[in-house]
N, C-alpha and C. Protein backbone atom coordinates (compact mmCIF):
# COMPACT_ATOMS: atom_id res chain seq x y z
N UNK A 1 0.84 -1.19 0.00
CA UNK A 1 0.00 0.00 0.00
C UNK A 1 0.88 1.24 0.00
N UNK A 2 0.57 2.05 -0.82
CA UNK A 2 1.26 3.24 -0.58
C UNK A 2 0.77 4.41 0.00
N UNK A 3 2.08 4.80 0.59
CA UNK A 3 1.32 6.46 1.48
C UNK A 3 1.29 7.48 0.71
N UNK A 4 0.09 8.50 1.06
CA UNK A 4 -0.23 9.35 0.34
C UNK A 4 0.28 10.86 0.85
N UNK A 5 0.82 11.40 0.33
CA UNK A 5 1.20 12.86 0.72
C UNK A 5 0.84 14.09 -0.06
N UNK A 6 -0.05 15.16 0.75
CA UNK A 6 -0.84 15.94 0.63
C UNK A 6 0.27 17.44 0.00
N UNK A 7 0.40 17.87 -0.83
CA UNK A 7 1.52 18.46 -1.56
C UNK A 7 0.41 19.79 -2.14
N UNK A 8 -0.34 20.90 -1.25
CA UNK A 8 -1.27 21.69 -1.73
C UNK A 8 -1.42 22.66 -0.65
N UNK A 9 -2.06 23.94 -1.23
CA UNK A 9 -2.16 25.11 -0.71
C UNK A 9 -3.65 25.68 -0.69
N UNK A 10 -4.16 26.12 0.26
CA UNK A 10 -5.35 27.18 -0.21
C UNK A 10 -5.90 27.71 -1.74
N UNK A 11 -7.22 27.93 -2.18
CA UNK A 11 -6.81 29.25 -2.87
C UNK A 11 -5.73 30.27 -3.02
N UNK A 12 -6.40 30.71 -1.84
CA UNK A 12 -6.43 32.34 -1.24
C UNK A 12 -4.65 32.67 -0.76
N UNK A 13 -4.17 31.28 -0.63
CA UNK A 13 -2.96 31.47 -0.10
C UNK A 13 -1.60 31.40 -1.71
N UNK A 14 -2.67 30.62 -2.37
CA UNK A 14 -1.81 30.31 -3.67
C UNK A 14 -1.71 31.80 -4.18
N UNK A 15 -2.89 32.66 -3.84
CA UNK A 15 -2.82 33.58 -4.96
C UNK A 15 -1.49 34.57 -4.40
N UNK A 16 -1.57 34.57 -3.05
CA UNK A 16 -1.10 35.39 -2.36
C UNK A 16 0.29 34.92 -2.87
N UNK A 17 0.73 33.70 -2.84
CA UNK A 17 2.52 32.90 -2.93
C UNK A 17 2.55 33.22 -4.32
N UNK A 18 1.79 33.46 -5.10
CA UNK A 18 1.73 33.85 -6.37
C UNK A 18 2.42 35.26 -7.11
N UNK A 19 2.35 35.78 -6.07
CA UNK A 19 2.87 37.76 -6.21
C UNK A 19 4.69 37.23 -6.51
N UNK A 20 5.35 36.62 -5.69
CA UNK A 20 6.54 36.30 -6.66
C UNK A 20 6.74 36.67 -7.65
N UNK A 21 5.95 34.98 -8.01
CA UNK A 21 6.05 34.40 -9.75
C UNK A 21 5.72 35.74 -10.69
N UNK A 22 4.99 36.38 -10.15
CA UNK A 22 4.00 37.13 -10.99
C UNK A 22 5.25 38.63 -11.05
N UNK A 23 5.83 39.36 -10.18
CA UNK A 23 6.27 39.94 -10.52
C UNK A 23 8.21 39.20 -11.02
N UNK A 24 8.60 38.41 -10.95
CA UNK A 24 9.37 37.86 -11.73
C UNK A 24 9.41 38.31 -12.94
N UNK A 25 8.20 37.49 -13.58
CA UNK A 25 7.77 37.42 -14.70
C UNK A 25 7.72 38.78 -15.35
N UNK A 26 7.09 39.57 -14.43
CA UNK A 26 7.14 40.97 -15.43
C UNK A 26 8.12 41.82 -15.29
N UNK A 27 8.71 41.50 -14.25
CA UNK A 27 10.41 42.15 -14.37
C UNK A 27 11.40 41.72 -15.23
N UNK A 28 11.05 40.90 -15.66
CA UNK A 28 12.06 40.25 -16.92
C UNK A 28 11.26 40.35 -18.37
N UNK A 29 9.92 40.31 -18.16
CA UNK A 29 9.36 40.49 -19.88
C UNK A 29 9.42 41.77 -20.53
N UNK A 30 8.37 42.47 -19.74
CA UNK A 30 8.89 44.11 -19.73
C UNK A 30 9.97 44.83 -19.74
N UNK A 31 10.78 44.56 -19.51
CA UNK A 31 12.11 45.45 -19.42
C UNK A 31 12.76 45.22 -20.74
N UNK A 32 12.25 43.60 -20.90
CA UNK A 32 13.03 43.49 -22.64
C UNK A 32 12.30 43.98 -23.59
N UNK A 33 11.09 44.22 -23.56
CA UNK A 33 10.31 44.20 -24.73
C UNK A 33 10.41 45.83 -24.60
N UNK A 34 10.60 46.76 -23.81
CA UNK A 34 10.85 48.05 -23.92
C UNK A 34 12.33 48.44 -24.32
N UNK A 35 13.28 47.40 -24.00
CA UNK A 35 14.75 47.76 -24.63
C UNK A 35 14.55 47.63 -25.83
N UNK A 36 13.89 46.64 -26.38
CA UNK A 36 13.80 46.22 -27.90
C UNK A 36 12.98 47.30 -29.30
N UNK A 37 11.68 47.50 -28.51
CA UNK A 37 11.17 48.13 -29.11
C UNK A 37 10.76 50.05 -27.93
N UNK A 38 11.14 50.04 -27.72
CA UNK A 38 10.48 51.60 -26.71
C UNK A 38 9.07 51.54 -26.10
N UNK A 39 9.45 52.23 -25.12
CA UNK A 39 8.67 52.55 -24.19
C UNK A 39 7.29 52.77 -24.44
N UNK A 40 7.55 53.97 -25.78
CA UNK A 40 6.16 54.14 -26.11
C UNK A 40 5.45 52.87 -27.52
N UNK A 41 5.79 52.22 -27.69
CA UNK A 41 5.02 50.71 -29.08
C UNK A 41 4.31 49.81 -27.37
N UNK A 42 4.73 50.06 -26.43
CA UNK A 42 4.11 49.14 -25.11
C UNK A 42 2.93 49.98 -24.45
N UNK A 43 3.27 51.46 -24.81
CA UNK A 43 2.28 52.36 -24.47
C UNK A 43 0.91 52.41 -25.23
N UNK A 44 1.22 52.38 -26.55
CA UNK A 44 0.35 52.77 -27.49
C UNK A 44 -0.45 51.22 -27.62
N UNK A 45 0.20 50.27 -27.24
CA UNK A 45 -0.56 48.85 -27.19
C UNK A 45 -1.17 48.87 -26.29
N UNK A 46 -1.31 49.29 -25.22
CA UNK A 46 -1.42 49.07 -23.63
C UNK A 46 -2.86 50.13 -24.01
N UNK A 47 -2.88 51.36 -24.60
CA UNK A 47 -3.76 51.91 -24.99
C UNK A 47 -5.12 51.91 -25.74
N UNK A 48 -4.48 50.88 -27.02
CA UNK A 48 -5.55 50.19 -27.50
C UNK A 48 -6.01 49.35 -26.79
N UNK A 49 -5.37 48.65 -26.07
CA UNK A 49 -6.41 47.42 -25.20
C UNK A 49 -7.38 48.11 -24.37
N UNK A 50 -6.70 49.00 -23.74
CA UNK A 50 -7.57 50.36 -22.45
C UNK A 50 -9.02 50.78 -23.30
N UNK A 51 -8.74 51.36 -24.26
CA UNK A 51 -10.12 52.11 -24.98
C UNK A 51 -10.92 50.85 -26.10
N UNK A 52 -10.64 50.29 -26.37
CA UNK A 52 -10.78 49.00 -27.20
C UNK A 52 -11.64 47.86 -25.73
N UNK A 53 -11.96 48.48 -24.59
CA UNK A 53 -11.86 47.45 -23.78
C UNK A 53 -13.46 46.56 -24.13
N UNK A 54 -14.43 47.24 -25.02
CA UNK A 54 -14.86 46.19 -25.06
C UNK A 54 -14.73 44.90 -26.02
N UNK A 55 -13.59 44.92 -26.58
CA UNK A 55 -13.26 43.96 -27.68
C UNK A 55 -12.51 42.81 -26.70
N UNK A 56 -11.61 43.72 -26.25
CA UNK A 56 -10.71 42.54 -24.96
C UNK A 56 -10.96 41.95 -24.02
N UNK A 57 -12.15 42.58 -23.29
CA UNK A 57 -12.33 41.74 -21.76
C UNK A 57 -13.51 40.49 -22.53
N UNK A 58 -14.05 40.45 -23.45
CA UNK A 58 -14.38 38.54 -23.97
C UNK A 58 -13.23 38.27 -24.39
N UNK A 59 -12.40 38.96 -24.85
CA UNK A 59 -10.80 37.80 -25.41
C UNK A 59 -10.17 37.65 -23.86
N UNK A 60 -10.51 38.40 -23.11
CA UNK A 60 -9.89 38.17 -21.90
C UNK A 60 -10.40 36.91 -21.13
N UNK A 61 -12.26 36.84 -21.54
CA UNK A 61 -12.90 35.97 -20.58
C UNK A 61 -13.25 34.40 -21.59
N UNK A 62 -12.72 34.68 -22.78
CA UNK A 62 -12.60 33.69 -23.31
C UNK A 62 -11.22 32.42 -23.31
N UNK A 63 -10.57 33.31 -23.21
CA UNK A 63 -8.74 32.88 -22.97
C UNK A 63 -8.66 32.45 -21.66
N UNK A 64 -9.56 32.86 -20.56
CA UNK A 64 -9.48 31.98 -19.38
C UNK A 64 -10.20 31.18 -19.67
N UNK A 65 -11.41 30.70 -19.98
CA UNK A 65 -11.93 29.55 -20.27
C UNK A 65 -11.13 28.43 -21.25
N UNK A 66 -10.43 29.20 -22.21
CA UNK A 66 -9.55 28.53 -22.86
C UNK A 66 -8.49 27.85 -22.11
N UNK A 67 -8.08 28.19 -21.24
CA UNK A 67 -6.65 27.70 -20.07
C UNK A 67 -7.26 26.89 -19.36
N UNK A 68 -8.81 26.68 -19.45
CA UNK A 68 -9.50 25.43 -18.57
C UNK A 68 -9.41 24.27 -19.52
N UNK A 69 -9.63 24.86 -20.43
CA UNK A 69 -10.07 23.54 -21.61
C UNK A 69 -8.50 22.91 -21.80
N UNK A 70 -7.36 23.76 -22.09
CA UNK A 70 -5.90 23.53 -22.94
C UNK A 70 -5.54 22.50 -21.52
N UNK A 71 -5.98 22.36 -20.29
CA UNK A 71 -5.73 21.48 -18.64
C UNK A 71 -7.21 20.29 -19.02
N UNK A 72 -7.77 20.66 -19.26
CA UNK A 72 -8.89 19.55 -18.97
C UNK A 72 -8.22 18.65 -20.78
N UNK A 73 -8.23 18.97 -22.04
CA UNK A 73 -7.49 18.33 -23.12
C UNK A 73 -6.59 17.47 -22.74
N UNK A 74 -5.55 18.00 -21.85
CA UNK A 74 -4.07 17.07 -21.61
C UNK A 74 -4.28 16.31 -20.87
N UNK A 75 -5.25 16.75 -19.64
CA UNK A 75 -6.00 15.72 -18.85
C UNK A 75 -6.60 14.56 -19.54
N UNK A 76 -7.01 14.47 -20.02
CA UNK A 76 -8.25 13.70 -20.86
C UNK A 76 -7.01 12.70 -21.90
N UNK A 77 -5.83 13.22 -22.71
CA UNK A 77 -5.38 12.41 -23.79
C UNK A 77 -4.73 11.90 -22.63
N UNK A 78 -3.66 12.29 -22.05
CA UNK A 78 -2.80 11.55 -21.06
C UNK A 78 -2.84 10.73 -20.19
N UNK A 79 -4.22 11.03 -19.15
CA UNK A 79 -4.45 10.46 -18.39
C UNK A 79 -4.75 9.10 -18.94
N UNK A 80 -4.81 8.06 -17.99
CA UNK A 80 -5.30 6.44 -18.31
C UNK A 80 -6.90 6.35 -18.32
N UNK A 81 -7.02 7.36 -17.54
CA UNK A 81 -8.96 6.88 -17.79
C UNK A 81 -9.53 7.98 -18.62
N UNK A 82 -8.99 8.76 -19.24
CA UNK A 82 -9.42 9.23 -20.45
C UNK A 82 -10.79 10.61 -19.96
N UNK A 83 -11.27 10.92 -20.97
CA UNK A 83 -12.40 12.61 -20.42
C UNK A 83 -12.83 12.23 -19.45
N UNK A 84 -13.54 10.94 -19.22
CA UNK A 84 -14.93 10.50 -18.30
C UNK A 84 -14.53 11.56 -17.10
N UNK A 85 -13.35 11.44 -16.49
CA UNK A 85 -13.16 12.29 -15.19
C UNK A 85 -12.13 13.89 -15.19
N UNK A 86 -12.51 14.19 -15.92
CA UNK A 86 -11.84 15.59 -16.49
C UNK A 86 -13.28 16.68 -16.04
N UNK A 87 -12.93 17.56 -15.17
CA UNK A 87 -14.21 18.63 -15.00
C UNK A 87 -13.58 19.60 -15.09
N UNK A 88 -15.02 20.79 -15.58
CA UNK A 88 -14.18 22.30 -15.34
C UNK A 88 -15.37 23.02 -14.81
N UNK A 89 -15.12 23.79 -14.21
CA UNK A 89 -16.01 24.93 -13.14
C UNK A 89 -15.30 26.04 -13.07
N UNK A 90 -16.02 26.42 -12.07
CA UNK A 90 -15.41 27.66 -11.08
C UNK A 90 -15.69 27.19 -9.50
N UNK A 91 -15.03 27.56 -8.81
CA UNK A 91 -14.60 27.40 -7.39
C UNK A 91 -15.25 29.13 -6.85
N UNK A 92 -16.57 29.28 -6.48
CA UNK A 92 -17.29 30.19 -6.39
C UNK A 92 -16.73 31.35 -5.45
N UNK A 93 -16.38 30.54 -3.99
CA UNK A 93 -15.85 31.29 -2.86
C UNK A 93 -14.39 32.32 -3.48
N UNK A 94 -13.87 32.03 -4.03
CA UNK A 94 -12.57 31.89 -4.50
C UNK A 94 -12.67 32.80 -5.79
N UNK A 95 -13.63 32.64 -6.69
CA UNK A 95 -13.67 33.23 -8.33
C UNK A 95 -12.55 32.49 -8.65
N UNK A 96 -12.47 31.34 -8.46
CA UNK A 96 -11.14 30.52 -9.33
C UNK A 96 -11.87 29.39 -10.20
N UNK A 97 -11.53 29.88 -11.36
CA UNK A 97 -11.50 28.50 -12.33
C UNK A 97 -10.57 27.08 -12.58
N UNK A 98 -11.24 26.36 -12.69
CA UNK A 98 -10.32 25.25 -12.68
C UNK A 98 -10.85 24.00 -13.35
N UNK A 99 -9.66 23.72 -13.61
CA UNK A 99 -10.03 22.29 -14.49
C UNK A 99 -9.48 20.60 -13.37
N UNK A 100 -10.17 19.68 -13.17
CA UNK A 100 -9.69 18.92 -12.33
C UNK A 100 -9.70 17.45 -13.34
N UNK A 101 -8.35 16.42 -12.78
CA UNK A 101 -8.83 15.27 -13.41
C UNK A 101 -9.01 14.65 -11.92
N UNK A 102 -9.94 13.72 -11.83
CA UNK A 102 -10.01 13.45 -10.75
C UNK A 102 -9.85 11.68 -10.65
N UNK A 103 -8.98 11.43 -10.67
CA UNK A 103 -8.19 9.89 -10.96
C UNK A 103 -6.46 10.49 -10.96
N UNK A 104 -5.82 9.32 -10.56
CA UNK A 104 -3.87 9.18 -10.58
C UNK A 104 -3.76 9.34 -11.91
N UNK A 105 -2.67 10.14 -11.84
CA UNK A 105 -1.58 10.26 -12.96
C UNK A 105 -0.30 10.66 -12.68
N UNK A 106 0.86 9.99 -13.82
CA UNK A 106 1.62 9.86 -13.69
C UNK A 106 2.14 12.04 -13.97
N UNK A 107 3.20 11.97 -12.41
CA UNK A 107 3.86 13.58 -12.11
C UNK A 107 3.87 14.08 -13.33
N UNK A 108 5.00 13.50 -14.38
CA UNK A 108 5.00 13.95 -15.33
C UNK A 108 4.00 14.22 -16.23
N UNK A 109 2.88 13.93 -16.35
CA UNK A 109 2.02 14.02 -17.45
C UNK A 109 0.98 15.03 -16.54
N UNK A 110 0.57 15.33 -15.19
CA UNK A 110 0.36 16.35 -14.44
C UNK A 110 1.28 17.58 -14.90
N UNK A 111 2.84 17.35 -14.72
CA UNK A 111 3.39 18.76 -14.75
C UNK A 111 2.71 19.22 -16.34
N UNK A 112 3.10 18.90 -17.41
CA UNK A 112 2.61 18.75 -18.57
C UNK A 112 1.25 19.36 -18.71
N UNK A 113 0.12 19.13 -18.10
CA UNK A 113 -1.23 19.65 -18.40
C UNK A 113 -1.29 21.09 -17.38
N UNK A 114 -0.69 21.49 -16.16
CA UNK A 114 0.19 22.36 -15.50
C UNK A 114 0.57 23.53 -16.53
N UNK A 115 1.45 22.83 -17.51
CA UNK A 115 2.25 23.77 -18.11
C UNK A 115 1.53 24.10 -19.36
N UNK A 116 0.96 23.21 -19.96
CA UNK A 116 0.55 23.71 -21.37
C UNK A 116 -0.23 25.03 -21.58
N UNK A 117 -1.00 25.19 -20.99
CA UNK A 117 -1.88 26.89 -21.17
C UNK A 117 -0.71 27.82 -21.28
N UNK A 118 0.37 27.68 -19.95
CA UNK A 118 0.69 28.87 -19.86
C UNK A 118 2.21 28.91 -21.13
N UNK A 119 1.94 27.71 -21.94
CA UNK A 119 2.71 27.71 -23.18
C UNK A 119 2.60 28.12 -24.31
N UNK A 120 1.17 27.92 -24.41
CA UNK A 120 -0.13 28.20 -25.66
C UNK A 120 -0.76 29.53 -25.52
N UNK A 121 -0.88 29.49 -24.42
CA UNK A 121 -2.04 31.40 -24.10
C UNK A 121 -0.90 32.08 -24.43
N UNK A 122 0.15 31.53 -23.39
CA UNK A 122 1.39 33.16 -22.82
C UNK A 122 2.66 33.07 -23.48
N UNK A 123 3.45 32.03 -23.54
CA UNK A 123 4.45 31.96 -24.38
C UNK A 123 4.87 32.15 -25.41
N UNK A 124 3.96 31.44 -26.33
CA UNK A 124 3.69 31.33 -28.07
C UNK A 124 2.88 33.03 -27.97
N UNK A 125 2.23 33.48 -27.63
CA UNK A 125 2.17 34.81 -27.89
C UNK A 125 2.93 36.04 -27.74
N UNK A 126 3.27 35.89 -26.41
CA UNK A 126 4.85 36.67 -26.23
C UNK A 126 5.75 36.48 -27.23
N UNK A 127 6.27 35.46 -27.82
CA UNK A 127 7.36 35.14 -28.72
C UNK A 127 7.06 36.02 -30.02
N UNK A 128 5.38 35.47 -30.44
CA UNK A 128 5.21 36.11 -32.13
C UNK A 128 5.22 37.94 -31.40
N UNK A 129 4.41 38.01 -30.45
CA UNK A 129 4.51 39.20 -30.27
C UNK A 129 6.22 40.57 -30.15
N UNK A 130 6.82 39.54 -29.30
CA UNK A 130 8.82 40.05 -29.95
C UNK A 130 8.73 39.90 -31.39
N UNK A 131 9.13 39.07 -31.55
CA UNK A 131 9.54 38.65 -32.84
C UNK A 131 8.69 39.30 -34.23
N UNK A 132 7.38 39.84 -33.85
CA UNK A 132 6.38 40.66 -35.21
C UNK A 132 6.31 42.00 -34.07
N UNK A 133 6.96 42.86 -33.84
CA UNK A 133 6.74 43.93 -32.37
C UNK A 133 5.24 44.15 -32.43
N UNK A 134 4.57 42.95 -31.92
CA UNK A 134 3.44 43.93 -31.96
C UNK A 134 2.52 43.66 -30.40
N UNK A 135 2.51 44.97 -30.07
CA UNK A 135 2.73 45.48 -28.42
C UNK A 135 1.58 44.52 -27.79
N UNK A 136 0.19 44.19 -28.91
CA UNK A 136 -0.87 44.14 -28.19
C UNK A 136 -1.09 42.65 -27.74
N UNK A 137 -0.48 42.06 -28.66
CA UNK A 137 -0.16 40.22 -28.45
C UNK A 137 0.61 40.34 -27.90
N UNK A 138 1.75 41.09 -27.44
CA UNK A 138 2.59 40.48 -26.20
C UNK A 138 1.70 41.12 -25.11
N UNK A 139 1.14 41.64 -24.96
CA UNK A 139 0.40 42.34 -23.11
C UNK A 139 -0.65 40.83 -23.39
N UNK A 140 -1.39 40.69 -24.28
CA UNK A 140 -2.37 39.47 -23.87
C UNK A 140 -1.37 38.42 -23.39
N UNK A 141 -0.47 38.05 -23.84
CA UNK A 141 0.14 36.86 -23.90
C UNK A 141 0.71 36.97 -22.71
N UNK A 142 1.25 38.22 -21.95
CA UNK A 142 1.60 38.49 -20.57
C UNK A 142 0.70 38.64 -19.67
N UNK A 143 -0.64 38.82 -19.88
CA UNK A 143 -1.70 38.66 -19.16
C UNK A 143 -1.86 36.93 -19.09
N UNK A 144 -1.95 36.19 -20.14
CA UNK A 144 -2.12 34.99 -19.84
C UNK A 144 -1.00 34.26 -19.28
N UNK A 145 -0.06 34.24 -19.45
CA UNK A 145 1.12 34.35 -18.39
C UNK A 145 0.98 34.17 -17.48
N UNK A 146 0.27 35.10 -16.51
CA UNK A 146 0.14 35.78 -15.40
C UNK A 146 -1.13 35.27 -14.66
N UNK A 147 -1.86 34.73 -15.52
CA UNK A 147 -3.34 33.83 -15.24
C UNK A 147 -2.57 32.40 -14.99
N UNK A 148 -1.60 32.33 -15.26
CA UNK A 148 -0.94 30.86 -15.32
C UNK A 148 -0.16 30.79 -14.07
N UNK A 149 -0.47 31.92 -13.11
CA UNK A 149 0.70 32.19 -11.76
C UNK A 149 0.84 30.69 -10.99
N UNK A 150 -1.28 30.41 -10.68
CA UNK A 150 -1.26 28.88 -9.59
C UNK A 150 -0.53 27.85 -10.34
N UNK A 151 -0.54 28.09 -11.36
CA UNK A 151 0.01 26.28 -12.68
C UNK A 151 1.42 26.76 -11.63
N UNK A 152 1.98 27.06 -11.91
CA UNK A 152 3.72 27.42 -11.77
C UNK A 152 4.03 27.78 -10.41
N UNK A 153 2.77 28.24 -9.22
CA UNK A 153 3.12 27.46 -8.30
C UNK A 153 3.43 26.02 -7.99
N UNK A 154 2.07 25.30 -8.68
CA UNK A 154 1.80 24.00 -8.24
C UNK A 154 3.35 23.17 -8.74
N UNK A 155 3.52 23.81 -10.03
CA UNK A 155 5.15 23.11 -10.58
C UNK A 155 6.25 23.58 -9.63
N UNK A 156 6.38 24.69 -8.68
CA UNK A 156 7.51 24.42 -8.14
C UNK A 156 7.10 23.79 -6.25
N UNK A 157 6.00 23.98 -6.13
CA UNK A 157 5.26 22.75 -4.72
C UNK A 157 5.49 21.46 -5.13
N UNK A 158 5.97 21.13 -6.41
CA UNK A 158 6.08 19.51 -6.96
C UNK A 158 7.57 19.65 -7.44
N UNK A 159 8.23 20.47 -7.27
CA UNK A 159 9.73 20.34 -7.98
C UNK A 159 10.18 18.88 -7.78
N UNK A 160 9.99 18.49 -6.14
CA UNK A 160 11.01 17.41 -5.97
C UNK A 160 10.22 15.79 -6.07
N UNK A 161 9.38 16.05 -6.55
CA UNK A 161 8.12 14.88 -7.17
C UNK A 161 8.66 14.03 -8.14
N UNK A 162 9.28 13.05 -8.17
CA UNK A 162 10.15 12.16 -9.26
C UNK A 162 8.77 12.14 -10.66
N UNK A 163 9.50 12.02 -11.80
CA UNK A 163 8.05 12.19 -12.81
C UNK A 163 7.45 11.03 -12.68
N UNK A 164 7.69 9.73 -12.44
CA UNK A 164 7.19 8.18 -12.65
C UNK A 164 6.35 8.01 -11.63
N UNK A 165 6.76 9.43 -10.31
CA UNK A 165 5.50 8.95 -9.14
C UNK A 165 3.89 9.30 -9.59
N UNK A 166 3.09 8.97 -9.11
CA UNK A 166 1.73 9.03 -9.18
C UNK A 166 0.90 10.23 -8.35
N UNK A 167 0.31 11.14 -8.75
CA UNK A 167 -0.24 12.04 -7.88
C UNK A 167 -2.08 12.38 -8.78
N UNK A 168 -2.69 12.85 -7.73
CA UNK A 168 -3.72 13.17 -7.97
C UNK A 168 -4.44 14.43 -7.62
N UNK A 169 -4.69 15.18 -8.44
CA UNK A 169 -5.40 16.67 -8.36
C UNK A 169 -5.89 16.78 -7.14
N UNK A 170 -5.63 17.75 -6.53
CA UNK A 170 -6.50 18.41 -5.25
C UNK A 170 -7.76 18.73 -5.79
N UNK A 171 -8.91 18.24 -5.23
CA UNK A 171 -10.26 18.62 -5.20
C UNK A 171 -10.66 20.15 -5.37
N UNK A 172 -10.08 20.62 -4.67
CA UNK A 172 -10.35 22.36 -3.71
C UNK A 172 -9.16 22.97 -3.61
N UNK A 173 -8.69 22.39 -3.77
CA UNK A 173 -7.11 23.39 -3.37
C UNK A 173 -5.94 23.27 -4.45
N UNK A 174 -4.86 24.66 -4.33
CA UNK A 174 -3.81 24.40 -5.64
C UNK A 174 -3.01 23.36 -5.09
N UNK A 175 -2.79 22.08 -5.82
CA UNK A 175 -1.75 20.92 -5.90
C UNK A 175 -2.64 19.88 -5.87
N UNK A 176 -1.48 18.66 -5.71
CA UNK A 176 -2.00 17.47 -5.71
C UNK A 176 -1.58 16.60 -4.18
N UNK A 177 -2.33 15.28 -4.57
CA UNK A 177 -1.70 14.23 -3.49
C UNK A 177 -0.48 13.48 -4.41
N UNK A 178 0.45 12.88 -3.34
CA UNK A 178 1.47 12.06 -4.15
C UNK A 178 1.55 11.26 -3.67
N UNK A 179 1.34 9.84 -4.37
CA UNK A 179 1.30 8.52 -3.73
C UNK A 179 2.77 8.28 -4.14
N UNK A 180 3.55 7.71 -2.62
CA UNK A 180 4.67 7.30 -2.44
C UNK A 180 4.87 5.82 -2.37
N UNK A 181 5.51 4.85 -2.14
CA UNK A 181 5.70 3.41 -2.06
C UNK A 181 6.32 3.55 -0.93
């Protein structure tokens, strides 16, 4: 039989351990994308999103629903028991969305569904956004980023989680259980 170890945080506490990650992240994105292109191509993007806001806050409230689905997908191919136990909600008390599989899976294929949103929303948009300067796909793509704060807690609350061990989604809370031998 193996023992189970409880490897998870609050909401309310994730969001809070979250302010880190979160300004990390924008201390290092920002600073380049203004050396690269100026101060003002981040301004004038940052602007259109501001007065444009009713075009953005559904790309805003769609792209979080999207970061449920891109976790509940990886859930669903990877996992061994397949969609049947893949859910997505909201966590009401909290205003947290979330996608749960609720069956074992192998660490690695957890970190993996963890990471993918904030690869697909925030990464891959940041990149085309450097790489084509265009100000307004990198702030979304740094907004989704930044929606990705609990994923990248939960990946470094699991750093020392071997990938072959077995863990299972927290119900209610950011992380998982990890079944040990």
């Amino acid at each position: 039989m193996s023992k189970t170890k409880d490897i998870s945080v609050g909401m309310f506490k994730a969001s809070i351990l979250c302010i880190p990650i979160l300004l990390i992240i924008i201390a290092l994105l920002i600073p380049l994308y203004i050396r690269l292109y100026g101060v003002m191509n981040l301004f004038f993007a940052a602007r259109k999103i501001v007065f444009g806001w009713w075009f953005f806050l559904p790309v805003i409230f769609i792209g979080i629903f999207l970061h449920e689905v891109v976790h509940a997908m990886v859930f669903g191919i990877l996992g061994d028991k397949g969609f049947k136990y893949v859910h997505i909600g909201i966590q009401w008390d909290t205003i947290t969305p979330y996608a749960h599989y609720d069956k074992i899976i192998r660490a690695l294929y957890y970190r993996i569904a963890l990471l993918a949103p904030a690869l697909i929303l925030g990464v891959l948009p940041i990149a085309v956004g450097f790489l084509f300067q265009q100000g307004i796909l990198f702030i979304l793509g740094l907004l989704f980023l930044l929606f990705s704060g609990g994923d990248l807690l939960i990946l470094w609350l699991i750093r020392m989680v071997p990938n072959k061990s077995y863990v299972k989604d927290h119900p209610t809370r950011a992380g998982c259980y990890v079944y040990e031998d």
